[in-house]
N, C-alpha and C. Protein backbone atom coordinates (compact mmCIF):
# COMPACT_ATOMS: atom_id res chain seq x y z
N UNK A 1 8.72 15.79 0.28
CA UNK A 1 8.91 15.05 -0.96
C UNK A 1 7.63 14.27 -1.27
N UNK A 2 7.09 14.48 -2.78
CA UNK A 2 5.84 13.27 -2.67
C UNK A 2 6.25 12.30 -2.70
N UNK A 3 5.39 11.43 -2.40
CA UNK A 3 5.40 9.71 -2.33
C UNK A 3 5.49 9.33 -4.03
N UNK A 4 5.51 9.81 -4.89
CA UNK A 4 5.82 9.53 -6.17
C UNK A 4 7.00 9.65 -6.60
N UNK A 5 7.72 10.49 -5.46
CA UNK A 5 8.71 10.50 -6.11
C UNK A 5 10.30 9.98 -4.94
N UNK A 6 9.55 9.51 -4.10
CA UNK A 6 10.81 8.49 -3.36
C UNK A 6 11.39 6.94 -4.23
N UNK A 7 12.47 6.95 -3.67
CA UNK A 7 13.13 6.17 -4.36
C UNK A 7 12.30 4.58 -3.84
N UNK A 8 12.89 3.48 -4.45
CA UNK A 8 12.97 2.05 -4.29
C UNK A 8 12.75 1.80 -2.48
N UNK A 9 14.00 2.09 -2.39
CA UNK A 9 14.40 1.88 -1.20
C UNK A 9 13.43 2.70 -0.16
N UNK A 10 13.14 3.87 -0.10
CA UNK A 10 12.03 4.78 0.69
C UNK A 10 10.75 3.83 0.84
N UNK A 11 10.20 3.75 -0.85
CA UNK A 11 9.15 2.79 -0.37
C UNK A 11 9.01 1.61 0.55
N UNK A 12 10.20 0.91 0.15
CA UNK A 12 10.43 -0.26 1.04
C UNK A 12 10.33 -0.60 2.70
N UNK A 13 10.70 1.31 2.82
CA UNK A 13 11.03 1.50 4.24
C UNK A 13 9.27 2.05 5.02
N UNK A 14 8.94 2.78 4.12
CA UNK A 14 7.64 3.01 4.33
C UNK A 14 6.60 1.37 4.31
N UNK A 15 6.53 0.41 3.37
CA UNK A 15 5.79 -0.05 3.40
C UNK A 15 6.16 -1.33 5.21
N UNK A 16 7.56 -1.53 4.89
CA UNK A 16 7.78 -2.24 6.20
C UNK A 16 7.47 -1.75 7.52
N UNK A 17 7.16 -0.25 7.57
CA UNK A 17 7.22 0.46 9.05
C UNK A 17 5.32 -0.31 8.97
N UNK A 18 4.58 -0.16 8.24
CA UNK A 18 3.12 -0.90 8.61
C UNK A 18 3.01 -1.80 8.58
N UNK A 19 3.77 -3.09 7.43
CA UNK A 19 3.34 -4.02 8.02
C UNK A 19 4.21 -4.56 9.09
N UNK A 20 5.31 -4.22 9.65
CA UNK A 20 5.73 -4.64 11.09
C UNK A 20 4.35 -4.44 11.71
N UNK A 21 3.82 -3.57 11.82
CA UNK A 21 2.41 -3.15 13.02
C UNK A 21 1.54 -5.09 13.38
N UNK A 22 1.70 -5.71 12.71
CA UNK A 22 1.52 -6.69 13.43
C UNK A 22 1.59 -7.72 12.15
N UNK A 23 1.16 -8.84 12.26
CA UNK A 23 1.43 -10.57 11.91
C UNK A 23 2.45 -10.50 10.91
N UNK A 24 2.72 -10.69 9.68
CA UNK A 24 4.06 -11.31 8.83
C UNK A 24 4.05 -9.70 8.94
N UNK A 25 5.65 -9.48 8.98
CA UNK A 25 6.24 -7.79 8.57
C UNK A 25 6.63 -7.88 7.19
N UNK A 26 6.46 -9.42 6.16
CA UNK A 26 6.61 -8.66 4.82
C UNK A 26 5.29 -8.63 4.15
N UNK A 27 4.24 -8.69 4.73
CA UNK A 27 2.83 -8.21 4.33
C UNK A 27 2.17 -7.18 4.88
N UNK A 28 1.33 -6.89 4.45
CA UNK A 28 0.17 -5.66 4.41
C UNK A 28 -1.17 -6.17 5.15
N UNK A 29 -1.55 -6.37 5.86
CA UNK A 29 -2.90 -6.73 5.86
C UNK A 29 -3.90 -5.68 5.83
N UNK A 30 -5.53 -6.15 5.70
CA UNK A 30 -6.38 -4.70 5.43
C UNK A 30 -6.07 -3.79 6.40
N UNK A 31 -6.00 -3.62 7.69
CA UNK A 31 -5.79 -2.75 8.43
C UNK A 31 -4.49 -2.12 8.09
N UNK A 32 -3.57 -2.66 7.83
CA UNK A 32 -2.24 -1.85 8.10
C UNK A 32 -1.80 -1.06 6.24
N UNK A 33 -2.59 -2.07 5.39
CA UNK A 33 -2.91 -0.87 4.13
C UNK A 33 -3.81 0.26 4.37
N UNK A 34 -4.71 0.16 5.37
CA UNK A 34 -5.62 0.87 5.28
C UNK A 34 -4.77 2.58 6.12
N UNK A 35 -4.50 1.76 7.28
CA UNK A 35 -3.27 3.10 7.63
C UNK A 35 -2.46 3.65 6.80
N UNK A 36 -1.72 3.13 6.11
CA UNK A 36 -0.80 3.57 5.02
C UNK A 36 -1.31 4.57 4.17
N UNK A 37 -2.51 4.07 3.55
CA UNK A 37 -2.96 4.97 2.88
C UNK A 37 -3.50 6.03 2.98
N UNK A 38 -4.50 5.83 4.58
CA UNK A 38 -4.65 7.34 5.18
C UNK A 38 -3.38 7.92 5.50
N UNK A 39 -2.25 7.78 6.00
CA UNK A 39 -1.07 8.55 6.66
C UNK A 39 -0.34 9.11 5.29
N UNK A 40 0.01 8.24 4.17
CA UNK A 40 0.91 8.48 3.21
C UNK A 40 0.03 8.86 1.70
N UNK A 41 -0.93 8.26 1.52
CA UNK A 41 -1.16 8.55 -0.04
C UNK A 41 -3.00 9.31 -0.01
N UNK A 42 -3.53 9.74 1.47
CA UNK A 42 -4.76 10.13 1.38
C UNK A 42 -5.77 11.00 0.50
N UNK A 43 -4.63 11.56 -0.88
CA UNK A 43 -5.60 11.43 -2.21
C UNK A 43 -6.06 10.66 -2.84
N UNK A 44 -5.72 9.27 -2.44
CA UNK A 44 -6.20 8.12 -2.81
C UNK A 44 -7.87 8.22 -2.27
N UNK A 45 -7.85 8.60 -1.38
CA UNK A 45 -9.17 8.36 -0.74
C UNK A 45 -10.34 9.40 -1.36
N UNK A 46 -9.89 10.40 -2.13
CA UNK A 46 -10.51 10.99 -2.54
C UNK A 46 -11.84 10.87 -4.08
N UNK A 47 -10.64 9.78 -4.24
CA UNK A 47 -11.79 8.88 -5.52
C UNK A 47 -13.37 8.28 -5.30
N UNK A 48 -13.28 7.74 -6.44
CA UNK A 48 -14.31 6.67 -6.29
C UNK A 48 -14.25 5.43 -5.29
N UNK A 49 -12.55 5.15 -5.48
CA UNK A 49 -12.80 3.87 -5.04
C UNK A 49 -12.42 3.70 -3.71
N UNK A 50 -13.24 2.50 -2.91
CA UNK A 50 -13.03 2.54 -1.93
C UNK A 50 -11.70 1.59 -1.09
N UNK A 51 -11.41 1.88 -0.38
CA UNK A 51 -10.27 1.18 0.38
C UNK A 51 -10.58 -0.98 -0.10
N UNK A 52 -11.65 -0.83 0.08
CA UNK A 52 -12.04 -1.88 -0.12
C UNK A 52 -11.57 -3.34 -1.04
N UNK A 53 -11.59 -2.02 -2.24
CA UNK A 53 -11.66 -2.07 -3.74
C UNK A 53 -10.30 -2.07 -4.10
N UNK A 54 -9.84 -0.82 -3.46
CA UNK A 54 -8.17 -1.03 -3.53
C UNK A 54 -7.49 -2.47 -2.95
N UNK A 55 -7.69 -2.95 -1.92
CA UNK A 55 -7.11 -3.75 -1.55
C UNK A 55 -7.31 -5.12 -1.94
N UNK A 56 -8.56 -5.61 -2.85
CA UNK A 56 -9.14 -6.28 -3.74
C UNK A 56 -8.39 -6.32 -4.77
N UNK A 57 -8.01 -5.05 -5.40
CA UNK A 57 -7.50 -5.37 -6.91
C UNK A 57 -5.86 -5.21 -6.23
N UNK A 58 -4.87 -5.14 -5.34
CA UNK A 58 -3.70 -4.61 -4.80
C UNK A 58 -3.54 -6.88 -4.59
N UNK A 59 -4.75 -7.07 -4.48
CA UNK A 59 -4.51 -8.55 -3.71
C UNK A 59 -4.80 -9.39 -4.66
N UNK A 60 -3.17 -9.45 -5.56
CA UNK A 60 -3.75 -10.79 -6.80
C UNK A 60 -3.90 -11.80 -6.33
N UNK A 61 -2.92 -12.52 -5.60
CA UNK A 61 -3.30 -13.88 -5.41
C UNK A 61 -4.00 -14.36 -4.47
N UNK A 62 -4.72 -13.42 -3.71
CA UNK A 62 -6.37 -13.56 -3.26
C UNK A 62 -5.77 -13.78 -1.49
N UNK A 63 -4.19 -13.95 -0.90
CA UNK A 63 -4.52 -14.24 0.22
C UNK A 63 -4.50 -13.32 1.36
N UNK A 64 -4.88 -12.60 0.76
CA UNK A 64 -5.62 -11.72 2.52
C UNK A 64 -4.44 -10.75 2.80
N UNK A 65 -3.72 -10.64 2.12
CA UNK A 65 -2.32 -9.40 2.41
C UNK A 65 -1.87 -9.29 1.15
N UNK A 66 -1.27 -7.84 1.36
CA UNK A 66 -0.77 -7.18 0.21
C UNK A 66 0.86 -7.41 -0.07
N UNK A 67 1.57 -7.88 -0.30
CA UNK A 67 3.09 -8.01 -0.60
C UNK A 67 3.44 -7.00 -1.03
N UNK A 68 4.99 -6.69 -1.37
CA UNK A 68 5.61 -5.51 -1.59
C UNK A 68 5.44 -5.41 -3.07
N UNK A 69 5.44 -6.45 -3.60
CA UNK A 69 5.37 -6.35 -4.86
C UNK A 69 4.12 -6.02 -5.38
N UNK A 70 2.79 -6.64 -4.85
CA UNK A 70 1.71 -6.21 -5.12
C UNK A 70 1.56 -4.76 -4.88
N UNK A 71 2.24 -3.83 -3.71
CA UNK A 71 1.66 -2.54 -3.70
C UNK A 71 2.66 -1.91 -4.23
N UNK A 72 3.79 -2.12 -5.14
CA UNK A 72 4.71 -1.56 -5.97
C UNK A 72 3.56 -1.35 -7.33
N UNK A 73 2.49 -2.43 -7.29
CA UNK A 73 1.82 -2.14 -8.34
C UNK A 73 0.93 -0.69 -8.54
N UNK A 74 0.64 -0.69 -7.11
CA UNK A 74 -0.10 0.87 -6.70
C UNK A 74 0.46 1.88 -7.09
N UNK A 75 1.88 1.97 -6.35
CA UNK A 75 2.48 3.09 -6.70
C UNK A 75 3.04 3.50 -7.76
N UNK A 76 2.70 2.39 -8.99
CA UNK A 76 3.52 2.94 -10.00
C UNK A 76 2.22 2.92 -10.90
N UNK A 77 1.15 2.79 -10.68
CA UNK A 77 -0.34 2.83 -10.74
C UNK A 77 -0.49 4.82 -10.89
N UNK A 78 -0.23 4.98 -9.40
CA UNK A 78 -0.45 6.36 -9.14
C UNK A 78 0.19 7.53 -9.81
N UNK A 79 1.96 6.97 -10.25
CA UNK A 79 2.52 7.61 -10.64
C UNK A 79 2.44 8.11 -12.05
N UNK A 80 1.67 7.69 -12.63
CA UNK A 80 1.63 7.17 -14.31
C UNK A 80 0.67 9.30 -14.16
């Protein structure tokens, strides 16, 4: 199934299995987005932009992890 097209709930389950991988399990930090995105969405990587960049613009309110809601922004980013 693509990742575009799992439900609510799938994502939810996907994004919690990384950030459990270590400090708050309802955040993302760079490392554990950075897995995610190689394991689950690695056409992402195929762009211009870099992981970097993604996790820069994924990180509105600037503190150092990605929330569920912030990378709900991705995926419905991707899906368009």
């Amino acid at each position: 199934m693509s990742e575009l097209k799992k439900s609510p709930e799938e994502l939810k389950k996907m994004f919690e299995k990384y950030a459990a991988k270590e400090g708050d399990p309802d955040q993302l930090c760079k490392d554990e987005l950075k897995l995610l995105i190689k394991a689950e969405f690695p056409h992402l990587l195929k762009g211009p932009t870099s992981l970097d960049d993604l996790f820069k613009e994924l990180d509105k309110n600037g503190d150092g992890e990605v929330s569920f809601e912030e990378f709900q922004i991705l995926i419905k980013k991707i899906s368009q």
